[in-house]
Protein backbone atom coordinates (compact mmCIF):
# COMPACT_ATOMS: atom_id res chain seq x y z
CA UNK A 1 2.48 -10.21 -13.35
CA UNK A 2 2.85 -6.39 -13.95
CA UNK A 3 3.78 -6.93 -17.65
CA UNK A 4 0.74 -9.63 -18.43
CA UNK A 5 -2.09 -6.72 -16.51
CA UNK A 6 -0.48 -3.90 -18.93
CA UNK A 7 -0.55 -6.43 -22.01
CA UNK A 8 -4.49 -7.06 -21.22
CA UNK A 9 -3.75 -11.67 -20.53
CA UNK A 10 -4.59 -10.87 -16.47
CA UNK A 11 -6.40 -8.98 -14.21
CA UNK A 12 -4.86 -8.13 -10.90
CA UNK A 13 -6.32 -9.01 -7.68
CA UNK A 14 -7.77 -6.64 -5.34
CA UNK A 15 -4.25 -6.10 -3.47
CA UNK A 16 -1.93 -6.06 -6.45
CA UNK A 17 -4.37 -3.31 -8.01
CA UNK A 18 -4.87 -1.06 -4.92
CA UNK A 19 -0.53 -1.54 -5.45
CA UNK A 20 -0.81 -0.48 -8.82
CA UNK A 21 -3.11 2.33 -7.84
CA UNK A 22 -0.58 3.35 -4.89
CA UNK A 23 2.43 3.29 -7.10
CA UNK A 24 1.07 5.25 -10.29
CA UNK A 25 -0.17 8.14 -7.48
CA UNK A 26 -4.13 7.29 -7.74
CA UNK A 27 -6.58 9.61 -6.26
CA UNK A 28 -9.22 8.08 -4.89
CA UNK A 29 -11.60 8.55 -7.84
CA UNK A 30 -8.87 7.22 -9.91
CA UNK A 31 -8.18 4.07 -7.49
CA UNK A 32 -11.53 3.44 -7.45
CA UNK A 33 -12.09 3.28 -11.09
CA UNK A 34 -9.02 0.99 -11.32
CA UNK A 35 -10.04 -1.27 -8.88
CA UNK A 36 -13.73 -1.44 -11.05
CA UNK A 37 -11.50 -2.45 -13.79
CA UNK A 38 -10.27 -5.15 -12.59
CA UNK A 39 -13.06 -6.30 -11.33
CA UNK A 40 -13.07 -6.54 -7.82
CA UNK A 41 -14.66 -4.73 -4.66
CA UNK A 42 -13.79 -0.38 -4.42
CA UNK A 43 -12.20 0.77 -1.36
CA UNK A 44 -14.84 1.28 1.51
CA UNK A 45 -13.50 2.69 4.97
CA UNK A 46 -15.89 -0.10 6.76
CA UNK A 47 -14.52 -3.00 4.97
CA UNK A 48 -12.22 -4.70 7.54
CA UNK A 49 -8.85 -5.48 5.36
CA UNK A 50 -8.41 -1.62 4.19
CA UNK A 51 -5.80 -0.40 6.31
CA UNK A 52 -1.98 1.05 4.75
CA UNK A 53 0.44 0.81 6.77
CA UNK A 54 3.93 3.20 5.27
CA UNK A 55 7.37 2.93 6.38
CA UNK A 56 9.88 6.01 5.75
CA UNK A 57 13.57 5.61 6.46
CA UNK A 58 15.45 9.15 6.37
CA UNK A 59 19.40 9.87 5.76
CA UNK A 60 21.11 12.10 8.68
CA UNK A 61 19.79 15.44 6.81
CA UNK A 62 16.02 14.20 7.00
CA UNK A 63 15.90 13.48 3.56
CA UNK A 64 13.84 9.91 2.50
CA UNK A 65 15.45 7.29 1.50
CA UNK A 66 13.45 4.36 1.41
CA UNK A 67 9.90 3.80 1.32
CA UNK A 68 7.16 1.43 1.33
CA UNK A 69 3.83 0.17 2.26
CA UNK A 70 1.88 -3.16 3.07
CA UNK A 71 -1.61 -3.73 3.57
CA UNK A 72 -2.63 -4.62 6.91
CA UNK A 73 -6.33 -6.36 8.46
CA UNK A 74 -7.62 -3.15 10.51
CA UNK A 75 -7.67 -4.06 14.15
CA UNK A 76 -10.48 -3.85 16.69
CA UNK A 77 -10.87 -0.28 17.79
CA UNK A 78 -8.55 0.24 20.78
CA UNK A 79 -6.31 -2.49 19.77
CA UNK A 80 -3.66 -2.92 18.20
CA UNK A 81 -2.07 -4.95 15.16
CA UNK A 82 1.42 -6.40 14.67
CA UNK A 83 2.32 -6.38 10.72
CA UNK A 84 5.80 -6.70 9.21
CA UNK A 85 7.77 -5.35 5.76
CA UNK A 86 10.04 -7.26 4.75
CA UNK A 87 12.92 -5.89 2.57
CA UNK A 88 16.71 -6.94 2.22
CA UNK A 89 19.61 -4.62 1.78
CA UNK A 90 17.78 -1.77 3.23
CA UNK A 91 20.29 1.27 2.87
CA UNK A 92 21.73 2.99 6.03
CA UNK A 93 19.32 5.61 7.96
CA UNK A 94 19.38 7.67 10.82
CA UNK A 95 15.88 7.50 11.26
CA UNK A 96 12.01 6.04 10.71
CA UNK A 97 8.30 6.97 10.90
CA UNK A 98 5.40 4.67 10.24
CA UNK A 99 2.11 5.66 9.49
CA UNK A 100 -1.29 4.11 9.27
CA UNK A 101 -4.52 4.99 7.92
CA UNK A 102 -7.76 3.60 6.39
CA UNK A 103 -7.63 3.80 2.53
């Protein structure tokens, strides 16, 4: 998928480009230029769907180890969303934080 969107045969969708955007280390200005390139909708904080949700593991000396990130429906204010990551062969850690926030 990656390789045919860098070749110029496919555009992403809206998710696999805001996960381009995240990985190359977008701005905002840049995201939302991407995301006009491939032709779908820019980020808008109202827009129900735009919610990150990041997962840190970190070794016994605080250091990260892992990381990642899934995009999440934003829940009713007040309420609260269940959402899973799933990854395999996660490396040992002594400890995690999760964060959330509208993109």
């Amino acid at each position: 998928m990656v390789y045919d969107v860098f070749a110029g045969k496919r555009r992403p969708g809206r998710d696999h480009a805001i996960k381009l955007a995240f990985g190359l280390g977008c701005d905002l200005r840049e995201t939302q230029r991407l995301l006009r390139l491939a032709g779908v909708s820019e980020l808008w904080c109202k827009q129900r769907r735009d919610v990150i949700v990041t997962v840190v593991l970190r070794d016994a000396k605080g250091r990260i180890i892992y990381g990642d990130h899934e995009y999440v429906d934003k829940p009713a204010e007040g309420a609260s969303k269940p959402f899973s990551i799933t990854r395999y062969d996660l490396p040992q850690y002594a400890s995690y934080e999760v964060y959330a926030a509208t993109v």
